[in-house]
N, C-alpha and C. Protein backbone atom coordinates (compact mmCIF):
# COMPACT_ATOMS: atom_id res chain seq x y z
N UNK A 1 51.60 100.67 86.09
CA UNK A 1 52.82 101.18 86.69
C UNK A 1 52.72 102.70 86.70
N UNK A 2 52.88 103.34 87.90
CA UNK A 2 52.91 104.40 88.01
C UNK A 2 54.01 105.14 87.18
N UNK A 3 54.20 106.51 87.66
CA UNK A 3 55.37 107.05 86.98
C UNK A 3 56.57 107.17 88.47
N UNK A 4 56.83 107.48 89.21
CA UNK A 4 57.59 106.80 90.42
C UNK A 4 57.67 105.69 90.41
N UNK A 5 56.87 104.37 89.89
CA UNK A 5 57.43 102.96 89.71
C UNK A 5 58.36 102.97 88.87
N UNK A 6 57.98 103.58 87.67
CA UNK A 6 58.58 103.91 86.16
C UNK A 6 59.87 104.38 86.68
N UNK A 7 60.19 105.22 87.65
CA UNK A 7 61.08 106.09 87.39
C UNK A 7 62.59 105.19 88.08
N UNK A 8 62.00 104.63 89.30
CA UNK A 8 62.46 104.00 90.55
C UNK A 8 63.09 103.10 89.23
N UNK A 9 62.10 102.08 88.75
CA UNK A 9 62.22 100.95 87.96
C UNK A 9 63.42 101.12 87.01
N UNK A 10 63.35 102.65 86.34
CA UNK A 10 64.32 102.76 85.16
C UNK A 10 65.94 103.04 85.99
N UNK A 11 65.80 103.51 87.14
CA UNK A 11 66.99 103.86 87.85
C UNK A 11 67.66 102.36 88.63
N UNK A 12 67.20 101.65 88.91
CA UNK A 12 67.85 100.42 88.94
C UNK A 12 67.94 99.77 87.93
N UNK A 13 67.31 99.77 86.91
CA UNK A 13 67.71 99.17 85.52
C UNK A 13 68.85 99.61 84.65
N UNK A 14 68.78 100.68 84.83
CA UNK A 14 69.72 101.51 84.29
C UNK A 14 71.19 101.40 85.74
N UNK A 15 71.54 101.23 86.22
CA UNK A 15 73.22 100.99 87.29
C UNK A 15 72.74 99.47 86.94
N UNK A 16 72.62 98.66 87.01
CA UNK A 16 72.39 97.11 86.79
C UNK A 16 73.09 96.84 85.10
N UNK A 17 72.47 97.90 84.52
CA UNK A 17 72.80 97.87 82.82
C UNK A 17 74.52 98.69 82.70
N UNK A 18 75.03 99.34 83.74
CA UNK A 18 75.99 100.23 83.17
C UNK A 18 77.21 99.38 84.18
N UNK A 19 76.95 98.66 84.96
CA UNK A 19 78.06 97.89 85.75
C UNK A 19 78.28 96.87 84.31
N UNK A 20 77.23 96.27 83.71
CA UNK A 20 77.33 94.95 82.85
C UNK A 20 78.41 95.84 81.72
N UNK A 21 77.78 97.17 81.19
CA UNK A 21 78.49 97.78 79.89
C UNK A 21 79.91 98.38 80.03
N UNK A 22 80.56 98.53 81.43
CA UNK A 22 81.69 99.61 81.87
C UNK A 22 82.71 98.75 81.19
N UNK A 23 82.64 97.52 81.33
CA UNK A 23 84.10 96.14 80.89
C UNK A 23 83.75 96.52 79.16
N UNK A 24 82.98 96.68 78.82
CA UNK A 24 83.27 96.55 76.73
C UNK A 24 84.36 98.00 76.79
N UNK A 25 84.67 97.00 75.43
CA UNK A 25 86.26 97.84 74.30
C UNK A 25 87.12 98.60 75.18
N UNK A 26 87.66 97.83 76.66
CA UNK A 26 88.37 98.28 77.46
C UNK A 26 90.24 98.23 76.73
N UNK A 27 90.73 99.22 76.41
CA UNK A 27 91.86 98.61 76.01
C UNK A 27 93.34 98.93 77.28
N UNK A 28 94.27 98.26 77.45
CA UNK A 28 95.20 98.70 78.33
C UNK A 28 96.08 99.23 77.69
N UNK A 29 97.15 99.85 78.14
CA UNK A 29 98.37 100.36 77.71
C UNK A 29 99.79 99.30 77.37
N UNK A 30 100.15 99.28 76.83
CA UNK A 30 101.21 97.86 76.79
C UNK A 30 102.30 98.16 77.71
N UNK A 31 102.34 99.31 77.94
CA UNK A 31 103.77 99.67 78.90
C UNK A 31 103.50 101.20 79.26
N UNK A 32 102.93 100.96 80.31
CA UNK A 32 102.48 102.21 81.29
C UNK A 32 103.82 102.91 81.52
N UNK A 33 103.66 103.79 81.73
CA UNK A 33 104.48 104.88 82.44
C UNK A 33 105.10 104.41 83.83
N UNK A 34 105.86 104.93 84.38
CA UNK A 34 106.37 104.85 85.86
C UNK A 34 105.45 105.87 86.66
N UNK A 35 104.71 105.44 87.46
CA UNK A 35 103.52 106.35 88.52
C UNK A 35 101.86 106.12 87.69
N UNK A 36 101.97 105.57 86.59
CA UNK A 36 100.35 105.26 86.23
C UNK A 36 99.99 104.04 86.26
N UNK A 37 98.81 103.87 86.73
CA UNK A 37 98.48 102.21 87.13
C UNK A 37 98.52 101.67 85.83
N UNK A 38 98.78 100.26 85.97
CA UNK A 38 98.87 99.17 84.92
C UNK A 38 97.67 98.88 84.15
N UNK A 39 96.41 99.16 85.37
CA UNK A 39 95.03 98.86 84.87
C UNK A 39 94.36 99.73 84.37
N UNK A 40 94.71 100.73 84.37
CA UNK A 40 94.00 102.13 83.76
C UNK A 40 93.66 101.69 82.27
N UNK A 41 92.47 101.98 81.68
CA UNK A 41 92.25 101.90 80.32
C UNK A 41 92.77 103.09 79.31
N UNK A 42 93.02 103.27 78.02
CA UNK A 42 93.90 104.58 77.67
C UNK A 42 92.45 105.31 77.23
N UNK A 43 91.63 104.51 76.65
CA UNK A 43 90.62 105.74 76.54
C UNK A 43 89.47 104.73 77.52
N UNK A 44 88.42 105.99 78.34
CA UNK A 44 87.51 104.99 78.85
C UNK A 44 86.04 104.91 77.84
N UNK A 45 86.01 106.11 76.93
CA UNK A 45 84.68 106.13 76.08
C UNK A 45 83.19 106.23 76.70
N UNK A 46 83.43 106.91 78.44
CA UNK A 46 82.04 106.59 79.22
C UNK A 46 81.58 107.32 78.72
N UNK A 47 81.01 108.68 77.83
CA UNK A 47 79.78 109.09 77.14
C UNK A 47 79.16 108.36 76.08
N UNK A 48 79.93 107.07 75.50
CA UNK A 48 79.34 106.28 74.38
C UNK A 48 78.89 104.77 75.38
N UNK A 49 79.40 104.79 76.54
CA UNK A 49 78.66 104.33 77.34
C UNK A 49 77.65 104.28 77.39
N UNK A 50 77.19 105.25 78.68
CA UNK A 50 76.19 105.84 79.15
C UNK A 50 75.10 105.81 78.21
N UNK A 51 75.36 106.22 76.72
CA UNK A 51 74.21 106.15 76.17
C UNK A 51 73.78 105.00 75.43
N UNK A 52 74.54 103.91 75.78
CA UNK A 52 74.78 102.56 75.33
C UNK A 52 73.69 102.06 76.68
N UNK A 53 73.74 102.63 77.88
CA UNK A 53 73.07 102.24 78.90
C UNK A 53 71.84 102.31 79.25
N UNK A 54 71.42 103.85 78.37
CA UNK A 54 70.14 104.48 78.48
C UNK A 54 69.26 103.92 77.41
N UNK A 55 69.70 103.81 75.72
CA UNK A 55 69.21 102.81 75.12
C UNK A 55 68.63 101.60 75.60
N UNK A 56 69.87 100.54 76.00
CA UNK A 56 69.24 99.27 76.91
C UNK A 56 68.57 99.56 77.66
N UNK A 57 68.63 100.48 78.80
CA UNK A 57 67.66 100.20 79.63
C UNK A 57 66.29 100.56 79.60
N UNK A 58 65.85 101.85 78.22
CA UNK A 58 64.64 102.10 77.65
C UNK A 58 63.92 100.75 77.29
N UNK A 59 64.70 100.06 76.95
CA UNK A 59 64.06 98.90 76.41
C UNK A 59 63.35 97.83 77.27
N UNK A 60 64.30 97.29 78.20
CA UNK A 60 64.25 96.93 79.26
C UNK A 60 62.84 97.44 80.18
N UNK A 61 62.76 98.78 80.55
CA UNK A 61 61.81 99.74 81.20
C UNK A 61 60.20 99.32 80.18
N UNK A 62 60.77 99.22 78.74
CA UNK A 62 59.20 98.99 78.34
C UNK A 62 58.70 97.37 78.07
N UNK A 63 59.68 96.71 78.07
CA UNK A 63 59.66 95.05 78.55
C UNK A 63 58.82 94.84 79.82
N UNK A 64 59.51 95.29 81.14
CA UNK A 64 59.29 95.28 82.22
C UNK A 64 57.33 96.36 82.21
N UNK A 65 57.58 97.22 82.08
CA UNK A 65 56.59 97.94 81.61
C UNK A 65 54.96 97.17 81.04
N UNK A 66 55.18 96.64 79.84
CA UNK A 66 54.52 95.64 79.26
C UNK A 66 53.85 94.70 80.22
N UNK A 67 55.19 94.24 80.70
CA UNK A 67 54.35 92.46 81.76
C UNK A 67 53.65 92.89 82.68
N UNK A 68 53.99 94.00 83.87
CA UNK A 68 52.99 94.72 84.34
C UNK A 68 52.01 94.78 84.40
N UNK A 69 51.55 95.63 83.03
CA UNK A 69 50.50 95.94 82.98
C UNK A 69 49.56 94.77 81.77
N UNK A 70 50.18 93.92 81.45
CA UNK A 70 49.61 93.19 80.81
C UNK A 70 48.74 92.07 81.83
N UNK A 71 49.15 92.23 82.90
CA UNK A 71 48.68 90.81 83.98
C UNK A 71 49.34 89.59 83.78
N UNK A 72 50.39 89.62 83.28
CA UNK A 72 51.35 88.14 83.02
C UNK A 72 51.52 87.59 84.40
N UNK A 73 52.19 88.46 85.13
CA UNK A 73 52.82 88.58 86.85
C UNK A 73 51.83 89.54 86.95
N UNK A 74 51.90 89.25 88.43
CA UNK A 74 50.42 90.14 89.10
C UNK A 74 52.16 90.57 90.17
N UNK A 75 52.46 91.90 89.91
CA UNK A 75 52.90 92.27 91.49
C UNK A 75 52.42 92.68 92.42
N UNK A 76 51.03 92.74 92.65
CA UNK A 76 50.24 93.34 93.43
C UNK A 76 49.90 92.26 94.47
N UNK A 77 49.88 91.52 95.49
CA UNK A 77 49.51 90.51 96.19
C UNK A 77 47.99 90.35 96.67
């Protein structure tokens, strides 16, 4: 795997990994205000996200990484 495969590879792994992580420890408000949406979360915590995302998807990247280059799957036709 190149490093543009690598890179391509980690950038769809990574939005694939942060749509799955955005729903954890979402909490709502019990009684919103008049003019704030109902669905709004009170805290959203996306920097403990994000790096909740980049973790997984390091991992992921050297999983994917591994089979590659191991010859398990041949992606090469």
């Amino acid at each position: 795997m190149s490093i543009v495969e690598g890179i391509v590879t980690f950038a769809i792994i990574w939005w694939l990994v942060l749509f799955m992580v955005l729903p954890w420890s979402i909490t709502r408000e019990e009684n919103p205000e008049i003019g704030h949406e109902a669905g709004a979360p009170v805290k959203t915590r996306l920097w403990l996200k994000i790096a909740i995302t980049t973790g997984i998807s390091l991992v992921l990247l050297v999983i994917a990484w591994a089979i590659a280059e191991s010859g398990w799957i041949s992606f090469r036709g």
